[in-house]
Protein backbone atom coordinates (compact mmCIF):
# COMPACT_ATOMS: atom_id res chain seq x y z
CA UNK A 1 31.67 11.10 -51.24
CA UNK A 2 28.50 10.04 -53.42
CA UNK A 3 28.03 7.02 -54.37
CA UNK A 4 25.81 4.91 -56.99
CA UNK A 5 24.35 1.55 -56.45
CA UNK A 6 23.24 -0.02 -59.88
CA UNK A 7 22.18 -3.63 -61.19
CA UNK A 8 24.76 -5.18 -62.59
CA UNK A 9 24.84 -4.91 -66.44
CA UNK A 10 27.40 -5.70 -69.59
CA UNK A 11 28.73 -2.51 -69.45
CA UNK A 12 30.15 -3.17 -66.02
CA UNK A 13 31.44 -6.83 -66.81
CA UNK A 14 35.12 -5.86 -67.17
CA UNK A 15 35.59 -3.43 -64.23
CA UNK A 16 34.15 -5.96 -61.98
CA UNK A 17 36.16 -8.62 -62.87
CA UNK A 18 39.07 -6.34 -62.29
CA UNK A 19 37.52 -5.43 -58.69
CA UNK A 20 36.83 -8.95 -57.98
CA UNK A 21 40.49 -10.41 -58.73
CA UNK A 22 41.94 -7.20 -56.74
CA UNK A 23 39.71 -8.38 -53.91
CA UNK A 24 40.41 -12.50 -54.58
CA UNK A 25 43.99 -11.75 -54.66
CA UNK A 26 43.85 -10.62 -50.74
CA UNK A 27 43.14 -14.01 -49.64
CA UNK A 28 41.05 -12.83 -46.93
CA UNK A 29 37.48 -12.41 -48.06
CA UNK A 30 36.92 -14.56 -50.78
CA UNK A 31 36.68 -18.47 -51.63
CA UNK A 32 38.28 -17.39 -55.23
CA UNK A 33 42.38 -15.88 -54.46
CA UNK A 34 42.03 -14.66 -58.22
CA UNK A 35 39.07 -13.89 -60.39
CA UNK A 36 38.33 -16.49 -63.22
CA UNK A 37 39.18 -15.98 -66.68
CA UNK A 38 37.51 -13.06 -68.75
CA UNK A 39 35.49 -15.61 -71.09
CA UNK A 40 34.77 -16.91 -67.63
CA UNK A 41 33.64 -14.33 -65.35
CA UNK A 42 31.72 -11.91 -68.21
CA UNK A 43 29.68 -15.82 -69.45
CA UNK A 44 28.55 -15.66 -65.44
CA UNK A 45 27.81 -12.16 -64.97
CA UNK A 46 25.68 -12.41 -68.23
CA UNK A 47 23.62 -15.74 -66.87
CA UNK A 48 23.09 -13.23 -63.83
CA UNK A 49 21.66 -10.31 -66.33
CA UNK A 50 19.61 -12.73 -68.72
CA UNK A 51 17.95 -14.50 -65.59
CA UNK A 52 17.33 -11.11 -63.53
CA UNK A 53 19.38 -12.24 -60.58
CA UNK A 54 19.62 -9.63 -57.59
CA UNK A 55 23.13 -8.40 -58.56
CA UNK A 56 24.36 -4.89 -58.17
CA UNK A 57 27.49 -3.02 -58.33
CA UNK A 58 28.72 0.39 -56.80
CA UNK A 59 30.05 2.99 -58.56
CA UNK A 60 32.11 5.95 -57.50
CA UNK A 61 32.72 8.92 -60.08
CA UNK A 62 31.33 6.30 -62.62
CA UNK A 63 33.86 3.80 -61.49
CA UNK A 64 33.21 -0.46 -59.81
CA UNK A 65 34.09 -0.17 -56.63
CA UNK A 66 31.99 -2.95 -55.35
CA UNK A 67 29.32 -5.85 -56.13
CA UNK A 68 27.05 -7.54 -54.44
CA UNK A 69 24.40 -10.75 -55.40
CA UNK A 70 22.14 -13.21 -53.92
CA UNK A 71 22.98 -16.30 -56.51
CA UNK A 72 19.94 -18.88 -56.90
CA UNK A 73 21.02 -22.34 -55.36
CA UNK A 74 20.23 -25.49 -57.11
CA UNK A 75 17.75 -27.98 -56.75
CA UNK A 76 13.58 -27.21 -56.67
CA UNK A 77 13.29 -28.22 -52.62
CA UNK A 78 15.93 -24.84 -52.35
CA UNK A 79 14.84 -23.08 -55.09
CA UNK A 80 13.00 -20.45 -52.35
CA UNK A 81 17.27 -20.25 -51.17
CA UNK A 82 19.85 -17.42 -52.52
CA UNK A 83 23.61 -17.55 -51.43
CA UNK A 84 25.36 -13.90 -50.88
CA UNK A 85 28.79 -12.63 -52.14
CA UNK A 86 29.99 -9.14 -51.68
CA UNK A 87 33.01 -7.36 -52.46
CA UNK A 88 34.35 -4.02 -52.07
CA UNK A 89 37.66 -2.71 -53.45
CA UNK A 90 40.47 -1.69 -50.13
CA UNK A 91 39.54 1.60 -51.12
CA UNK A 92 36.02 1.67 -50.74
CA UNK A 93 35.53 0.40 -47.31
CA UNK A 94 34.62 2.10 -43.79
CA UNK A 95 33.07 4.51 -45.91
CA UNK A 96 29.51 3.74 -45.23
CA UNK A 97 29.01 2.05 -48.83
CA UNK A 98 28.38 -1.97 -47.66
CA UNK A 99 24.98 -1.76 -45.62
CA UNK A 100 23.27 0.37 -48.38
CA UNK A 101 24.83 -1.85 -51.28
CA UNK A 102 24.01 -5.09 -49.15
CA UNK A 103 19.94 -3.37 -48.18
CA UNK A 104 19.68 -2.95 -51.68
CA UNK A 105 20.83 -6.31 -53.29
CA UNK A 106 18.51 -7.92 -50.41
CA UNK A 107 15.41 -6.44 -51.09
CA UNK A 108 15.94 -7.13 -54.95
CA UNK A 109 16.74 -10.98 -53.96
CA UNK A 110 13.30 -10.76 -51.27
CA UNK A 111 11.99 -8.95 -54.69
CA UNK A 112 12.71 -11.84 -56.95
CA UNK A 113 10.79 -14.67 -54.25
CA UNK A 114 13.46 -15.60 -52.04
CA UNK A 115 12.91 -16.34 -48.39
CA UNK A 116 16.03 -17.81 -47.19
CA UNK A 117 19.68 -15.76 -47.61
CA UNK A 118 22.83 -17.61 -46.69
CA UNK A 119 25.79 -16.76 -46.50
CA UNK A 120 29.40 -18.09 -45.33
CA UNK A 121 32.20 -15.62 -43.64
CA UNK A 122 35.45 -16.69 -42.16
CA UNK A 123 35.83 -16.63 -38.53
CA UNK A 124 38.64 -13.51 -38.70
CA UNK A 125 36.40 -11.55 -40.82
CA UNK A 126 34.59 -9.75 -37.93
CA UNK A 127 33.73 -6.10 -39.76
CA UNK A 128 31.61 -8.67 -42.04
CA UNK A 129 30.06 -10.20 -39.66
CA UNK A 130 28.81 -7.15 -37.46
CA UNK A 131 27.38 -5.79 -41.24
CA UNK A 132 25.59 -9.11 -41.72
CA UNK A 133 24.22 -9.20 -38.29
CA UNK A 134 23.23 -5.58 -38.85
CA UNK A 135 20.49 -6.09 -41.22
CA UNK A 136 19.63 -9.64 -39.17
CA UNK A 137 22.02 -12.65 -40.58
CA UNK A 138 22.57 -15.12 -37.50
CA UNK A 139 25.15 -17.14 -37.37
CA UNK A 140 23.55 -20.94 -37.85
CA UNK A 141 26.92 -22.71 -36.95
CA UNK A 142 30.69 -22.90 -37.21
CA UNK A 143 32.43 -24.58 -40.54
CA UNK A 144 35.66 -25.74 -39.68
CA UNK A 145 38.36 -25.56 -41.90
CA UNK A 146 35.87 -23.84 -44.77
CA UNK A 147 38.84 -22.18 -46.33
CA UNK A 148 42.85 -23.48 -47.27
CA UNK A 149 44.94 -20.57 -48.34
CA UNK A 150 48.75 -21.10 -48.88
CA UNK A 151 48.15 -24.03 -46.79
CA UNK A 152 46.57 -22.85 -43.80
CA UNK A 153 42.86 -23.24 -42.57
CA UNK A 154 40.44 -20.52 -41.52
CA UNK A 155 36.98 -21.52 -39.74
CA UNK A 156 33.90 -19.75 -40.86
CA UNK A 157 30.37 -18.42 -39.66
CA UNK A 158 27.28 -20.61 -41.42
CA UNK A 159 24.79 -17.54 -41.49
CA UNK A 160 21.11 -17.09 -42.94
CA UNK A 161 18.40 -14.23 -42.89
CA UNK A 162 14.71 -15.20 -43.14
CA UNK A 163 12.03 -13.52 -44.56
């Protein structure tokens, strides 16, 4: 299986949206549990183009299978600070695509000045976890109750990599 890792562009806008609601609507992974509106989602993804934010997306026989981005966080004491989303669709996992889409979204974000990635994971997401630790997140403390979904709480993993 080959695989492509791009940065994210218009062209992709609507097939991630798609990917990202088919992952939001597991309720696992995600703080979203559907993707936002199309006006929505494709105003965001083109902030992330016009201000050359480290996002990329993973294609398979041309097609989204995946995204991943280091989002600036607000505020000019932070501005040194990127948050970290990822995404792949059911199909495209355990098949060796995460690390290289993750390696590659991180050294665009290290790329673009940041020293300070952080992420947040639930608890019961352990295969995410072992890939963040993998390319050095550590877990900086536990949030509890981070996440409601269809009334129940999940605990997650505060994580960061330094540069």
């Amino acid at each position: 299986m080959k695989f492509e890792i791009v940065p994210l562009a218009e062209p992709h806008f609507e097939a991630l949206r798609t990917v990202l609601d088919i992952v939001a609507r597991e309720k696992r992974f995600l703080a979203f549990t559907e993707a936002p509106l199309p006006t929505e989602a494709f105003a965001f993804y083109s902030n992330l183009v016009l201000n050359n934010v480290a996002a990329s997306v993973v294609l398979i026989d041309g097609s989204i299978v995946g995204w991943c981005d280091v989002l600036p966080t607000h505020g000019q004491a932070r501005a040194h600070v990127g948050m970290l989303g990822i995404g792949l669709h059911p199909s495209a996992r355990h098949r060796g695509i995460g690390l290289p889409l993750l390696e590659s979204t991180l050294a665009r974000a290290w790329g673009n000045g940041l020293s300070r990635i952080e992420l947040t994971v639930r608890t019961d997401n352990l295969n995410a976890k072992a890939l963040y630790e993998r390319v050095g997140f550590t877990t900086e403390g536990t949030c509890r109750r981070a996440f409601q979904i269809d009334g129940e709480y999940y605990d997650a993993y505060s994580m960061a990599l330094l540069r």
